[in-house]
C-alpha atoms as a PDB file:
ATOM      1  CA  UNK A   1     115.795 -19.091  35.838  1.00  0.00           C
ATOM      2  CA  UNK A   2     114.136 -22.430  36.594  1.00  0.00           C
ATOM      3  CA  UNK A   3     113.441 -22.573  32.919  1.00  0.00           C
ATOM      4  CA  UNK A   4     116.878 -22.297  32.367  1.00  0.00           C
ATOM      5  CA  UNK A   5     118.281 -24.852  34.682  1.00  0.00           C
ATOM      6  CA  UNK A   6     115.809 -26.931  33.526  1.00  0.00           C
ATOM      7  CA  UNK A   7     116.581 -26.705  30.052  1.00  0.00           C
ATOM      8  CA  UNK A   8     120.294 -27.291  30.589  1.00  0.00           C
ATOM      9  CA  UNK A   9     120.087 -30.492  32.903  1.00  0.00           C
ATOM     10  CA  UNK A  10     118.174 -32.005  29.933  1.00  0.00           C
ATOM     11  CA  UNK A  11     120.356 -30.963  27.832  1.00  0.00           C
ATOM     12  CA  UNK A  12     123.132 -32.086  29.289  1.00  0.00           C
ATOM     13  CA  UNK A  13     121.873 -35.783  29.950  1.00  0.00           C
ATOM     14  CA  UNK A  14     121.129 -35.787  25.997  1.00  0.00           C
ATOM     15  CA  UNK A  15     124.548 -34.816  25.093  1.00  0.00           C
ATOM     16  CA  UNK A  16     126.530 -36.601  27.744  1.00  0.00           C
ATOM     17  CA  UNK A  17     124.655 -39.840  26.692  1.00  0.00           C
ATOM     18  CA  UNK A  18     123.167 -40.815  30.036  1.00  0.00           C
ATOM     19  CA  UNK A  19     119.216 -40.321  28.905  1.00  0.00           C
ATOM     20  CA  UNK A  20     119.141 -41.143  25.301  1.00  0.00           C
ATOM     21  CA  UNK A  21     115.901 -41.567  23.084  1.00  0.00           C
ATOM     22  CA  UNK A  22     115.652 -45.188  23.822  1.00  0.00           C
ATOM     23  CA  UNK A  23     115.032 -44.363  27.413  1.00  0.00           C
ATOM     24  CA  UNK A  24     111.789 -42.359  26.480  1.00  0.00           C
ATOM     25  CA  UNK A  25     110.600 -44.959  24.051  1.00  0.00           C
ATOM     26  CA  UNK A  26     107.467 -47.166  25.077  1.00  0.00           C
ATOM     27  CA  UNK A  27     107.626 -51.096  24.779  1.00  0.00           C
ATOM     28  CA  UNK A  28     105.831 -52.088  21.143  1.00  0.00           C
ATOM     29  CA  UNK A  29     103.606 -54.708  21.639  1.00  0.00           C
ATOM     30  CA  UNK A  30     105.837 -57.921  18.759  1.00  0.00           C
ATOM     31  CA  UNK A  31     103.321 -57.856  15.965  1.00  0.00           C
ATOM     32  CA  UNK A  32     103.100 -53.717  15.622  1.00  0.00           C
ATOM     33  CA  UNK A  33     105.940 -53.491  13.404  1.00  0.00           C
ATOM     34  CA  UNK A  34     108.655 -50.891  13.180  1.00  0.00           C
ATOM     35  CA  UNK A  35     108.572 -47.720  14.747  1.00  0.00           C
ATOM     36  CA  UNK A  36     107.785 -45.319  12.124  1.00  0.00           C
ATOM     37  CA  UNK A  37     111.299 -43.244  13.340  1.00  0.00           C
ATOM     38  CA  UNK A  38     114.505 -44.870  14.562  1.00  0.00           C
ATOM     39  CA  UNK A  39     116.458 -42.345  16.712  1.00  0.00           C
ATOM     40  CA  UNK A  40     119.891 -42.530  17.028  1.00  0.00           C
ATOM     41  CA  UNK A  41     122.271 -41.221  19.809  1.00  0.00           C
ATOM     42  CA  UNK A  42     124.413 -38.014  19.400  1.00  0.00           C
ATOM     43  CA  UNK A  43     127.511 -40.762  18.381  1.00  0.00           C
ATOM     44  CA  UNK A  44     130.305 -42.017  20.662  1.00  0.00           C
ATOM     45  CA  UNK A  45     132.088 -39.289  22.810  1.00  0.00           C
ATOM     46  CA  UNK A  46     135.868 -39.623  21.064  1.00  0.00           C
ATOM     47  CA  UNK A  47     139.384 -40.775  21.799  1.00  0.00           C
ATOM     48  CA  UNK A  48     138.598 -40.881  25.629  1.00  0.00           C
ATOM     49  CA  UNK A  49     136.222 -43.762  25.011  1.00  0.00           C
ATOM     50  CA  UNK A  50     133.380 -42.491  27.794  1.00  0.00           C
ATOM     51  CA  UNK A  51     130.727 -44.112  25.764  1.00  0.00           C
ATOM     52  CA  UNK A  52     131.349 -47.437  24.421  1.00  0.00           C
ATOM     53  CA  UNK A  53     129.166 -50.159  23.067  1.00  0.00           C
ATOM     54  CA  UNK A  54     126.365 -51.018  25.374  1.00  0.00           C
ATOM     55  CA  UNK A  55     126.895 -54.629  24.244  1.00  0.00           C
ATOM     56  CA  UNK A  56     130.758 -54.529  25.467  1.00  0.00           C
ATOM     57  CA  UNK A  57     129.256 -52.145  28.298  1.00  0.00           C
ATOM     58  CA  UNK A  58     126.784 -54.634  29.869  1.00  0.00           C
ATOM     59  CA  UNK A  59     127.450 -57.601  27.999  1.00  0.00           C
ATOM     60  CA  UNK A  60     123.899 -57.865  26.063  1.00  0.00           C
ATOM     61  CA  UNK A  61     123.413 -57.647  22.556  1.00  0.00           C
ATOM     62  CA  UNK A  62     120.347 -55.793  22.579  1.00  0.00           C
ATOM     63  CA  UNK A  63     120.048 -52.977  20.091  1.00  0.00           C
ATOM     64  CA  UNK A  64     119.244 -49.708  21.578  1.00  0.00           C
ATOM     65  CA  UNK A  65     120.407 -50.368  24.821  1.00  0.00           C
ATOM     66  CA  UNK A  66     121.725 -47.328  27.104  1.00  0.00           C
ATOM     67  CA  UNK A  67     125.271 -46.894  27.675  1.00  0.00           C
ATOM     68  CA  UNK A  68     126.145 -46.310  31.044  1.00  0.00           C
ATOM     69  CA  UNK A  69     129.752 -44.408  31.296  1.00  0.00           C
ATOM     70  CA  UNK A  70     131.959 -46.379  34.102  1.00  0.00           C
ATOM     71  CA  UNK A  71     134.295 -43.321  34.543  1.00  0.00           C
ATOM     72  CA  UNK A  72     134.251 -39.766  33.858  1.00  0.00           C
ATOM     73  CA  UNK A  73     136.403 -38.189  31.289  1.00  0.00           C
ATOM     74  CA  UNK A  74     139.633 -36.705  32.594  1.00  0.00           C
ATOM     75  CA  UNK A  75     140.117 -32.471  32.740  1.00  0.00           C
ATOM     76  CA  UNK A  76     136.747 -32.844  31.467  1.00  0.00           C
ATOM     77  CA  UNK A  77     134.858 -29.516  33.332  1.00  0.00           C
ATOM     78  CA  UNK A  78     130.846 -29.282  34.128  1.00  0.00           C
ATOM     79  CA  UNK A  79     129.068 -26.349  32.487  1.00  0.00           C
ATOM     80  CA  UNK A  80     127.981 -25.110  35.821  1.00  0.00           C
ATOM     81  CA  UNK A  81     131.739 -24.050  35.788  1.00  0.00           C
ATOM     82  CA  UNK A  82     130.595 -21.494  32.720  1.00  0.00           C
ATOM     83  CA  UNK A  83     126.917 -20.767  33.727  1.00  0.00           C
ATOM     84  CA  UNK A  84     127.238 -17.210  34.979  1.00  0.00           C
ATOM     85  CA  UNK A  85     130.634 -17.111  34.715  1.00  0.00           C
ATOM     86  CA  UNK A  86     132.071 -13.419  34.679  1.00  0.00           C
ATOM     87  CA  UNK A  87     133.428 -12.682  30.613  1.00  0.00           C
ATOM     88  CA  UNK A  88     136.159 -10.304  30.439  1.00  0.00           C
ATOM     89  CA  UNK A  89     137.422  -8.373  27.077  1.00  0.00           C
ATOM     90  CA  UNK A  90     140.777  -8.410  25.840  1.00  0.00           C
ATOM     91  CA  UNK A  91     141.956  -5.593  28.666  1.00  0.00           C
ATOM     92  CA  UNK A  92     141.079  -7.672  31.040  1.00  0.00           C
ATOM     93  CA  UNK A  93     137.830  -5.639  32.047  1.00  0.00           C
ATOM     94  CA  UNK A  94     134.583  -7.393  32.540  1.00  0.00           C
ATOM     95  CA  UNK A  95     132.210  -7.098  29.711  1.00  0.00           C
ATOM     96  CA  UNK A  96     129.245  -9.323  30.633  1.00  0.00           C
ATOM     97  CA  UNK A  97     128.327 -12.737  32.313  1.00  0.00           C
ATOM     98  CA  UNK A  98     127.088 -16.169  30.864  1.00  0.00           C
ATOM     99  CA  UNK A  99     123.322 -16.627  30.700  1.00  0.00           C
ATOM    100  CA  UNK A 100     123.000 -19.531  28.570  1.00  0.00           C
ATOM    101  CA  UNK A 101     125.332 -22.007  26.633  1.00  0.00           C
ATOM    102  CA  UNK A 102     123.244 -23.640  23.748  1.00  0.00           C
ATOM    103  CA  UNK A 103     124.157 -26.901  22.779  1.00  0.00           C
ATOM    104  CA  UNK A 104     124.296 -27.879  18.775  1.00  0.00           C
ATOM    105  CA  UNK A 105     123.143 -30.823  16.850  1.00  0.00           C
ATOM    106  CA  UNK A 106     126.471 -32.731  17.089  1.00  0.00           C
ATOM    107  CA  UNK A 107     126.178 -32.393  20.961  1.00  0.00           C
ATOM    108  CA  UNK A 108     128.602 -29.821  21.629  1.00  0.00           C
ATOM    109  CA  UNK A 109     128.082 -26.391  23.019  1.00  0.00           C
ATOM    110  CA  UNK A 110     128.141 -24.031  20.411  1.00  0.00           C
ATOM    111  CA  UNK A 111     126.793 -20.593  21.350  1.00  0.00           C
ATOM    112  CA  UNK A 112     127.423 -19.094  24.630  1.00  0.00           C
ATOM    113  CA  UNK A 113     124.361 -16.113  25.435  1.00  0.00           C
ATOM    114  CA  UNK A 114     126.354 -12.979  27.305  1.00  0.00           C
ATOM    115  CA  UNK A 115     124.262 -10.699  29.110  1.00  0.00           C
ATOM    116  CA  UNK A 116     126.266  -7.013  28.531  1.00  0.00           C
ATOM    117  CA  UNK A 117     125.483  -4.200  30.439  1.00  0.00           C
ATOM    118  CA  UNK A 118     122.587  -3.258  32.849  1.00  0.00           C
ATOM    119  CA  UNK A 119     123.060  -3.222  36.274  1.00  0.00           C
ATOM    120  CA  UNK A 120     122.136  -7.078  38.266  1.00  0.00           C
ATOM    121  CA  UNK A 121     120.173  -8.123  35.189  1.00  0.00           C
ATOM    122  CA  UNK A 122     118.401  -5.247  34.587  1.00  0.00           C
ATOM    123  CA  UNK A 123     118.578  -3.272  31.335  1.00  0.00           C
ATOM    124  CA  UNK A 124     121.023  -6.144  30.148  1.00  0.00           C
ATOM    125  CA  UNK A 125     121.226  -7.348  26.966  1.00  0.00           C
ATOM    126  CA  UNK A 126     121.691 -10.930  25.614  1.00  0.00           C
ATOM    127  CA  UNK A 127     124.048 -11.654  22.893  1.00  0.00           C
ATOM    128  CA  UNK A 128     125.070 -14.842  20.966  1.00  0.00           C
ATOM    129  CA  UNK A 129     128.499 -15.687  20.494  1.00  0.00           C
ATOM    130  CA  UNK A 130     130.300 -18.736  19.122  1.00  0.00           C
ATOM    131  CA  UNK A 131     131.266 -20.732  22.297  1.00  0.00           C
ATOM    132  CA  UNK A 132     134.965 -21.374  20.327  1.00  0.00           C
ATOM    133  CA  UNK A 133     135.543 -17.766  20.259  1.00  0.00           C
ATOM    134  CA  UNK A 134     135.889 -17.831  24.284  1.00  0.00           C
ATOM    135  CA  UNK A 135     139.579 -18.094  25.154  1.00  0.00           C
ATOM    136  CA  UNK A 136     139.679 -20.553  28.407  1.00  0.00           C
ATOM    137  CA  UNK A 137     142.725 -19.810  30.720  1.00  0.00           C
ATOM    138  CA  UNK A 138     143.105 -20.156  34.925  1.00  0.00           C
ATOM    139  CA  UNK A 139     143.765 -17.815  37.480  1.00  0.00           C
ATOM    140  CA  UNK A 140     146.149 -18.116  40.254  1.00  0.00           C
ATOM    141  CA  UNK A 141     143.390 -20.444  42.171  1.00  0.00           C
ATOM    142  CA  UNK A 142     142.529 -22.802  39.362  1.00  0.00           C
ATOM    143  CA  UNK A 143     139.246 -21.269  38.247  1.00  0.00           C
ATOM    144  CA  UNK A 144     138.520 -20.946  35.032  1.00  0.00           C
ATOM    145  CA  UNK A 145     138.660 -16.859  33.836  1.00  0.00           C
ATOM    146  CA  UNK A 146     137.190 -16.393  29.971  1.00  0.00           C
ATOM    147  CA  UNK A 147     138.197 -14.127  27.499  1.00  0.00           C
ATOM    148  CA  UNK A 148     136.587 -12.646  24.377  1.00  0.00           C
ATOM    149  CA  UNK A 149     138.278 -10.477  22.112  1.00  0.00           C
ATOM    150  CA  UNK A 150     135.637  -8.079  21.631  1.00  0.00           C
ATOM    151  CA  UNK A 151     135.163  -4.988  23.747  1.00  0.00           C
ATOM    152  CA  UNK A 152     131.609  -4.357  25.727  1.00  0.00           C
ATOM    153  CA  UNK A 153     130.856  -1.556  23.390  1.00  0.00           C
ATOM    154  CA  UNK A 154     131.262  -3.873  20.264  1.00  0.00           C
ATOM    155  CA  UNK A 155     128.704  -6.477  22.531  1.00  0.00           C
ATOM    156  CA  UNK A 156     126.457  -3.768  23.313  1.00  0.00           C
ATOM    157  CA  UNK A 157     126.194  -2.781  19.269  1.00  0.00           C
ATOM    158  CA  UNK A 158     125.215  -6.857  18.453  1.00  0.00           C
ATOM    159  CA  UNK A 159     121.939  -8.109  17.795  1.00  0.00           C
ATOM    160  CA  UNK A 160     120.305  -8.803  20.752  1.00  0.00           C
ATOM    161  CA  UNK A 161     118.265 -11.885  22.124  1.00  0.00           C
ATOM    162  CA  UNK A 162     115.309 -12.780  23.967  1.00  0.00           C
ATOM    163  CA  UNK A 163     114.229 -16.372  25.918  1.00  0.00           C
ATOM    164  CA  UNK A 164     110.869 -17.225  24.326  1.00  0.00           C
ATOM    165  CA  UNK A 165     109.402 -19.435  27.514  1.00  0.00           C
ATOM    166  CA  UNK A 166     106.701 -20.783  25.476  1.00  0.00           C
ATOM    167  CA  UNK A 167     108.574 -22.087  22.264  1.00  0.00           C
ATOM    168  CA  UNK A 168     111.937 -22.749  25.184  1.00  0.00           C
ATOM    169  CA  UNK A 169     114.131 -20.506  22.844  1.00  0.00           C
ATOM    170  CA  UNK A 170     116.096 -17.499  22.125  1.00  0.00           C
ATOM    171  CA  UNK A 171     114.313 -15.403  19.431  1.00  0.00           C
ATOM    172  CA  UNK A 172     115.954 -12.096  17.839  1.00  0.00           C
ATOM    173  CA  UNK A 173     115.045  -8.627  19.756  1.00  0.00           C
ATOM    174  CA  UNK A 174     112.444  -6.968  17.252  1.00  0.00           C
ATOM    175  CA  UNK A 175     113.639  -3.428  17.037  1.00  0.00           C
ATOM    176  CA  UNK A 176     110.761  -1.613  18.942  1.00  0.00           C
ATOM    177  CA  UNK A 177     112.001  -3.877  21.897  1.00  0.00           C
ATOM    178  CA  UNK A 178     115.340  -3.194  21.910  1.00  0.00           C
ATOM    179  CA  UNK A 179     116.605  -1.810  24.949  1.00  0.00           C
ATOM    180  CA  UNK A 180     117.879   2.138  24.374  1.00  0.00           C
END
């Protein structure tokens, strides 16, 4: 589970901006040349203008500079709000919880990991589904209730995933461990 948090903090500071690649670069002594690789950030947030251009940011000119955001987006919601978050199917029965919300190259999250079935984490297995295909609505108190319009025996039939902690990724059940 510390994995996990882990894994999603970082994530999150890549993809919201705040710790891009120039912050883990090392100062190049003048007369080594160029870098061999020139990373670029994920690209600027959108309409809402979080990240602008360091220049107009801190007034310097220097290329690669971070961009620090002066104000948050608006109705913009932290992915702690989803992390474990209860899933319920289209009858409004629960059919499995969060585990993991995997972020894709263009810095969005793009695949939400369900854990279906099993009884507090045991015997549960993980599935992968597109994070669009959650419908987001409210309940009566303002928190967030998701919906997937698939039913927990449909989950249960999907291919199932497993967190590799050495390689820090999901890998595909192989059939002799799938859980019976």
């Amino acid at each position: 589970m510390n994995t996990f948090l882990s894994s999603t903090a970082i994530a999150l500071l890549l993809a919201s901006g705040i710790a891009s690649p120039s912050l883990a670069q090392e100062a190049a002594s003048p007369d080594a040349g160029p870098a061999p690789m020139q990373m670029e950030p994920h690209g600027q947030m959108g309409e809402m203008g979080q990240m602008g251009d360091a220049a107009a940011m801190n007034g310097s000119s220097a290329k690669g500079a971070v961009s620090l955001q002066a104000k948050l987006p608006e109705n913009a919601d932290p992915v702690s709000n989803y992390y474990h978050q209860v899933v319920y199917g289209p009858d409004g029965s629960q059919i499995g919880d969060i585990n993991d919300l995997l972020i894709g190259p263009n810095g969005r999250i793009a695949t939400a990991i369900i854990g279906v079935g099993g009884f507090l984490g045991v015997g549960e297995k993980n599935v992968a589904i597109p994070f669009a295909a959650l419908l987001e609505s409210r309940d009566e108190t303002g928190e967030i209730r998701l919906t997937l319009n698939a039913t927990k025996a449909a989950l249960e039939k999907a291919p199932g995933f497993t967190f590799d902690t050495e390689t820090k990724t999901w890998q595909p059940i192989k059939d002799q461990d799938r859980p019976s």
